[in-house]
N, C-alpha and C. Protein backbone atom coordinates (compact mmCIF):
# COMPACT_ATOMS: atom_id res chain seq x y z
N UNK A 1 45.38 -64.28 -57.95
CA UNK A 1 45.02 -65.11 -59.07
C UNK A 1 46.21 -65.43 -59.94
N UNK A 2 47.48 -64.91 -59.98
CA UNK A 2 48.40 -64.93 -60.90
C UNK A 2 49.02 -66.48 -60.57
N UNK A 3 49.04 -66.65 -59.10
CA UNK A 3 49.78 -67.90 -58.63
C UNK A 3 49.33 -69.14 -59.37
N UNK A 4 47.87 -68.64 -59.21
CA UNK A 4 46.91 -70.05 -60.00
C UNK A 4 46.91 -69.99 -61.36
N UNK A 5 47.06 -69.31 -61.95
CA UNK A 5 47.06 -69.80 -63.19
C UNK A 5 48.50 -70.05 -63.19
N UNK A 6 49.92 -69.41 -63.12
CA UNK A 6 50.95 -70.42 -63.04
C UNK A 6 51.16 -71.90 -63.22
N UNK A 7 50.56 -72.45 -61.73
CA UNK A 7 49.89 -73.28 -61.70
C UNK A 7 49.28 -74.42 -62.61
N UNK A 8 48.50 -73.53 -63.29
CA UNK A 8 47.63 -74.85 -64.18
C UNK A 8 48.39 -74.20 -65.74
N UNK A 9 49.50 -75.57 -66.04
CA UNK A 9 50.81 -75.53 -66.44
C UNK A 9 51.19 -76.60 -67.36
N UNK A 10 51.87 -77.40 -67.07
CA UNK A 10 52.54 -78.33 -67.61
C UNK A 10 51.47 -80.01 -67.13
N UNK A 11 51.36 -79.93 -65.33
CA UNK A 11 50.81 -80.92 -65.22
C UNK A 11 49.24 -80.94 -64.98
N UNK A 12 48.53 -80.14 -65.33
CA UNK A 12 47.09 -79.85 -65.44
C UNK A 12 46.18 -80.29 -66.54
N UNK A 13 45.10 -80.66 -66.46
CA UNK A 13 43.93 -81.23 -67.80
C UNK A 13 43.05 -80.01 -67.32
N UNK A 14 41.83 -79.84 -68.56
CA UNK A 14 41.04 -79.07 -68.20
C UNK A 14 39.84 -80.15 -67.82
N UNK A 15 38.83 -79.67 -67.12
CA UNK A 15 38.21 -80.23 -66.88
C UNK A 15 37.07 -80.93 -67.91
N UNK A 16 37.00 -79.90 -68.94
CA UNK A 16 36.58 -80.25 -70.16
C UNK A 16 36.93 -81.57 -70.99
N UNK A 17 38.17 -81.70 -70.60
CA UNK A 17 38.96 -83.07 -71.37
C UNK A 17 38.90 -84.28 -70.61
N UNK A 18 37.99 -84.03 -70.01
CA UNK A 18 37.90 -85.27 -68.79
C UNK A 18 36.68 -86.79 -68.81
N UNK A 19 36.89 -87.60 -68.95
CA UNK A 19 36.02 -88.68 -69.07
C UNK A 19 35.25 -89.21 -67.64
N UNK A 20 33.75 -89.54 -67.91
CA UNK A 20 33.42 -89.97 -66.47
C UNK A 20 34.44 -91.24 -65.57
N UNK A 21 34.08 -91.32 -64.85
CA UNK A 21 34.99 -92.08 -64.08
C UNK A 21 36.71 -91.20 -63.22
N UNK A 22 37.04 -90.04 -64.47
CA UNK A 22 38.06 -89.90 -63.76
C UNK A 22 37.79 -88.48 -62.15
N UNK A 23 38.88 -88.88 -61.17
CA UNK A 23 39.30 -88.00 -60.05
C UNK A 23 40.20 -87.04 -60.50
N UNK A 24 39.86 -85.93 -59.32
CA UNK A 24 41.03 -84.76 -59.59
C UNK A 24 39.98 -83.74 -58.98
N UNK A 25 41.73 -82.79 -58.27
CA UNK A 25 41.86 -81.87 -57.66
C UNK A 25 41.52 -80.67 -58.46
N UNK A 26 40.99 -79.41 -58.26
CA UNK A 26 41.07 -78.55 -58.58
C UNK A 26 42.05 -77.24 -58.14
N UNK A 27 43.01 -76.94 -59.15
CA UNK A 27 44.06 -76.08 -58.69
C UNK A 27 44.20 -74.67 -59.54
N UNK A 28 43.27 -74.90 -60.42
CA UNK A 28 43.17 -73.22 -60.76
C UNK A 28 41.83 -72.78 -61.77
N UNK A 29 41.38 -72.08 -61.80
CA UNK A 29 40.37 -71.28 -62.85
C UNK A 29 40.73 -70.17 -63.60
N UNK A 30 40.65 -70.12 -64.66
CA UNK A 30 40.73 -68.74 -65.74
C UNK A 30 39.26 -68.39 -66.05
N UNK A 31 39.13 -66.93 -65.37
CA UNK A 31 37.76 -66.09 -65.91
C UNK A 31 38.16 -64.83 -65.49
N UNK A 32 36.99 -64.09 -65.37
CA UNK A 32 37.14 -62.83 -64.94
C UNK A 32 36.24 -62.92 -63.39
N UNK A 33 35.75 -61.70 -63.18
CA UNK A 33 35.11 -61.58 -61.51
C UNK A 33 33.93 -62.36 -61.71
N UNK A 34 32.90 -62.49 -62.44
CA UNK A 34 32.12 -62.87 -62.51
C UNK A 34 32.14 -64.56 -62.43
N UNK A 35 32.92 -65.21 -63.12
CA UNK A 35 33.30 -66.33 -63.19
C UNK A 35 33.91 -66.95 -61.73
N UNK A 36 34.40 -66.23 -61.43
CA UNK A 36 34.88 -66.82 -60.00
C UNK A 36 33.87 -66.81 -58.96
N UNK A 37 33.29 -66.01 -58.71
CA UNK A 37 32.03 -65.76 -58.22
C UNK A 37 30.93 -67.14 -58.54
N UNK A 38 30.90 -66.88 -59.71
CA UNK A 38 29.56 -68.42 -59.68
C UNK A 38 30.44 -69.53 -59.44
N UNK A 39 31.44 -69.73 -60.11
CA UNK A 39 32.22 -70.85 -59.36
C UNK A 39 32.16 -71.04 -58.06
N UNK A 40 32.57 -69.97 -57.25
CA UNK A 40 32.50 -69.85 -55.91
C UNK A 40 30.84 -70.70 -55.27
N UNK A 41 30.28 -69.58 -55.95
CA UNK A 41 28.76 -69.93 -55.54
C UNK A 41 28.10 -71.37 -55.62
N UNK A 42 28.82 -72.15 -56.86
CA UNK A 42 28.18 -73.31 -56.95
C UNK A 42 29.24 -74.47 -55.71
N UNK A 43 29.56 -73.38 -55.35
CA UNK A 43 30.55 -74.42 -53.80
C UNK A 43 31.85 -75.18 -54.00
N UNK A 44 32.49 -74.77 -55.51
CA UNK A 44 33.86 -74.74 -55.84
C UNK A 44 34.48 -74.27 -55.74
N UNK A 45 36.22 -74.66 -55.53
CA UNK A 45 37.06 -73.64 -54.74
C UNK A 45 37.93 -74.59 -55.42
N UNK A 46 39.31 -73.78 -55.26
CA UNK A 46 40.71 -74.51 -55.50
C UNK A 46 40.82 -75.16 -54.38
N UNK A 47 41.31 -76.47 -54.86
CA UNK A 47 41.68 -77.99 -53.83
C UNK A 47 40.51 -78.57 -53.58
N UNK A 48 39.27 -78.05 -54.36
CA UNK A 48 38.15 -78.90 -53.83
C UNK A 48 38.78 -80.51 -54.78
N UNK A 49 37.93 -81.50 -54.37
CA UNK A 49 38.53 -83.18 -55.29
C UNK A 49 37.20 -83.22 -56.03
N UNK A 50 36.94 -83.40 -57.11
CA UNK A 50 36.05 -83.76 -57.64
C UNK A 50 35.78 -85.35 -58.39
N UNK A 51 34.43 -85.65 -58.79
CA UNK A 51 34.97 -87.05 -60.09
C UNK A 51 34.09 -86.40 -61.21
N UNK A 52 33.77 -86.79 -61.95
CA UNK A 52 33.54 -86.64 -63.40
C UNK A 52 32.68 -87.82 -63.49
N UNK A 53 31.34 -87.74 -63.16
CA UNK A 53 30.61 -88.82 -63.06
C UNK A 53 29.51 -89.31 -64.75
N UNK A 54 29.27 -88.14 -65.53
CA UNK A 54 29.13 -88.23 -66.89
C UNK A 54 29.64 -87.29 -67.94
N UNK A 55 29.90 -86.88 -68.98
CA UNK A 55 30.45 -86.46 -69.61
C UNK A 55 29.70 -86.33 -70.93
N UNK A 56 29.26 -85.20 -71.91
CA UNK A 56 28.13 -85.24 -72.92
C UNK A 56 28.83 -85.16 -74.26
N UNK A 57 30.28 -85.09 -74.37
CA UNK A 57 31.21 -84.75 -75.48
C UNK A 57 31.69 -82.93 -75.24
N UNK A 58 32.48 -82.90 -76.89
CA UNK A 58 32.70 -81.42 -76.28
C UNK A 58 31.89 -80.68 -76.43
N UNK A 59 30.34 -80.78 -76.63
CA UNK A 59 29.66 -79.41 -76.28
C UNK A 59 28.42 -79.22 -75.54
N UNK A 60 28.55 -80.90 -74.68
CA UNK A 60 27.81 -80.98 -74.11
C UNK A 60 27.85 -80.69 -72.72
N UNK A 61 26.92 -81.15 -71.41
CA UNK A 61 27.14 -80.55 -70.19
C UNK A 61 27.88 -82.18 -69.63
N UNK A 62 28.08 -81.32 -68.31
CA UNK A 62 29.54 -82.48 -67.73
C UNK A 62 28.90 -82.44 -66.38
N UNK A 63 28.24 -83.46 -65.49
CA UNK A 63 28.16 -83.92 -64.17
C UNK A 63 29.56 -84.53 -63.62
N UNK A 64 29.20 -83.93 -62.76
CA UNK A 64 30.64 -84.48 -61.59
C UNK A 64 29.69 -84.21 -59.82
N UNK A 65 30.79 -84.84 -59.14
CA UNK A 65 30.31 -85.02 -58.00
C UNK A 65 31.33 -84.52 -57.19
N UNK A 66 31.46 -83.68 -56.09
CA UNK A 66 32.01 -82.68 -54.98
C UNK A 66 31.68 -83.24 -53.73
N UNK A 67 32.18 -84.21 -52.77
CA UNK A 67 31.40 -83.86 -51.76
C UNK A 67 30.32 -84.95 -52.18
N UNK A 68 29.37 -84.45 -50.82
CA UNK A 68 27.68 -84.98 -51.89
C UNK A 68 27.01 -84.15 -52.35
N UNK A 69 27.40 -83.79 -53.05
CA UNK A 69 26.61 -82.55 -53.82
C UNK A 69 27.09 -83.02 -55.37
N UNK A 70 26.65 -83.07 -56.69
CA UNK A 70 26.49 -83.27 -58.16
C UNK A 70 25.81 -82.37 -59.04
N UNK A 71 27.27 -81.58 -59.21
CA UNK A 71 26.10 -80.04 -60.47
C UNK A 71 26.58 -81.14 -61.79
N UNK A 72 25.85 -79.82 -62.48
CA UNK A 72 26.09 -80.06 -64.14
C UNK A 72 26.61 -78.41 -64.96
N UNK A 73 28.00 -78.78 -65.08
CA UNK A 73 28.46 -77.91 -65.39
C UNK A 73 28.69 -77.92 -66.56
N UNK A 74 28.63 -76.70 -67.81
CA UNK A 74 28.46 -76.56 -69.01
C UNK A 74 29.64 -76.68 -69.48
N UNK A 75 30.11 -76.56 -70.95
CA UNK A 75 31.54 -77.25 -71.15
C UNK A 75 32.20 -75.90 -71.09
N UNK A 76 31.90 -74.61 -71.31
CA UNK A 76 32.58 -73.55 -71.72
C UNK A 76 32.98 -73.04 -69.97
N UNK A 77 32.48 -73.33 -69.31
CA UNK A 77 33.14 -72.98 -67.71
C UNK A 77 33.67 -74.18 -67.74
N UNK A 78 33.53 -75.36 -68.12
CA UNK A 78 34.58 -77.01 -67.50
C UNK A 78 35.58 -76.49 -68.39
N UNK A 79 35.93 -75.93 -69.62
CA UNK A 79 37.20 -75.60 -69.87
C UNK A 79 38.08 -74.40 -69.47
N UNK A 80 37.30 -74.07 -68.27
CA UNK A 80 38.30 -72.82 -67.84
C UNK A 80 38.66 -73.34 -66.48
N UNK A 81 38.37 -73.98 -66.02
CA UNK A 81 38.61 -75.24 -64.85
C UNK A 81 39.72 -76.40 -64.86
N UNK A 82 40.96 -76.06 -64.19
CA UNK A 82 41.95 -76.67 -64.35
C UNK A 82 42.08 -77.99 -62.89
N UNK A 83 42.70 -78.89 -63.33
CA UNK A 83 42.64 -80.02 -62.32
C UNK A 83 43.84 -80.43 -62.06
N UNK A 84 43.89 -81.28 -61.13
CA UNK A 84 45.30 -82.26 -61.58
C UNK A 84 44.46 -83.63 -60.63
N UNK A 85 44.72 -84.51 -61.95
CA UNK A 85 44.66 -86.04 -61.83
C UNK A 85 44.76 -87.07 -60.11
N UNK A 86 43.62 -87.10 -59.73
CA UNK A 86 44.18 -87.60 -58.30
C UNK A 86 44.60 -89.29 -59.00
């Protein structure tokens, strides 16, 4: 885990700061075990590509699309979710 957060650095957004419409890679997460785990579980991984298909402000929930698959992820895990801009 140390590599990845390195990583999400200088050229990284959180996913939180993200408007619908935009793409991007996922290249790192900050949590503890638990957090990686549901991440995991909801079928996210580092290098998955995602888009950002709505966006609720900052304290609202954030749809994006993986794949064909479209969760709704809450803002307090989308800001521990680092990207980089495809």
């Amino acid at each position: 885990m140390h590599g990845q957060k390195s990583r999400a650095d200088s050229h990284s957004v959180k996913l939180s700061d993200l408007h619908a419409g935009h793409k991007a890679r996922i290249i790192a997460v900050r949590g503890g075990r638990g957090f990686r785990e549901r991440f995991s579980g909801m079928g996210l991984h580092i290098g998955s590509e995602l888009e950002v298909l709505q966006s609720s402000g900052s304290n609202g929930m954030i749809l994006i699309r993986t794949g064909d698959t479209r969760l709704m992820i809450g803002h307090g895990m989308a800001h521990k979710i680092f990207l980089r801009i495809e």
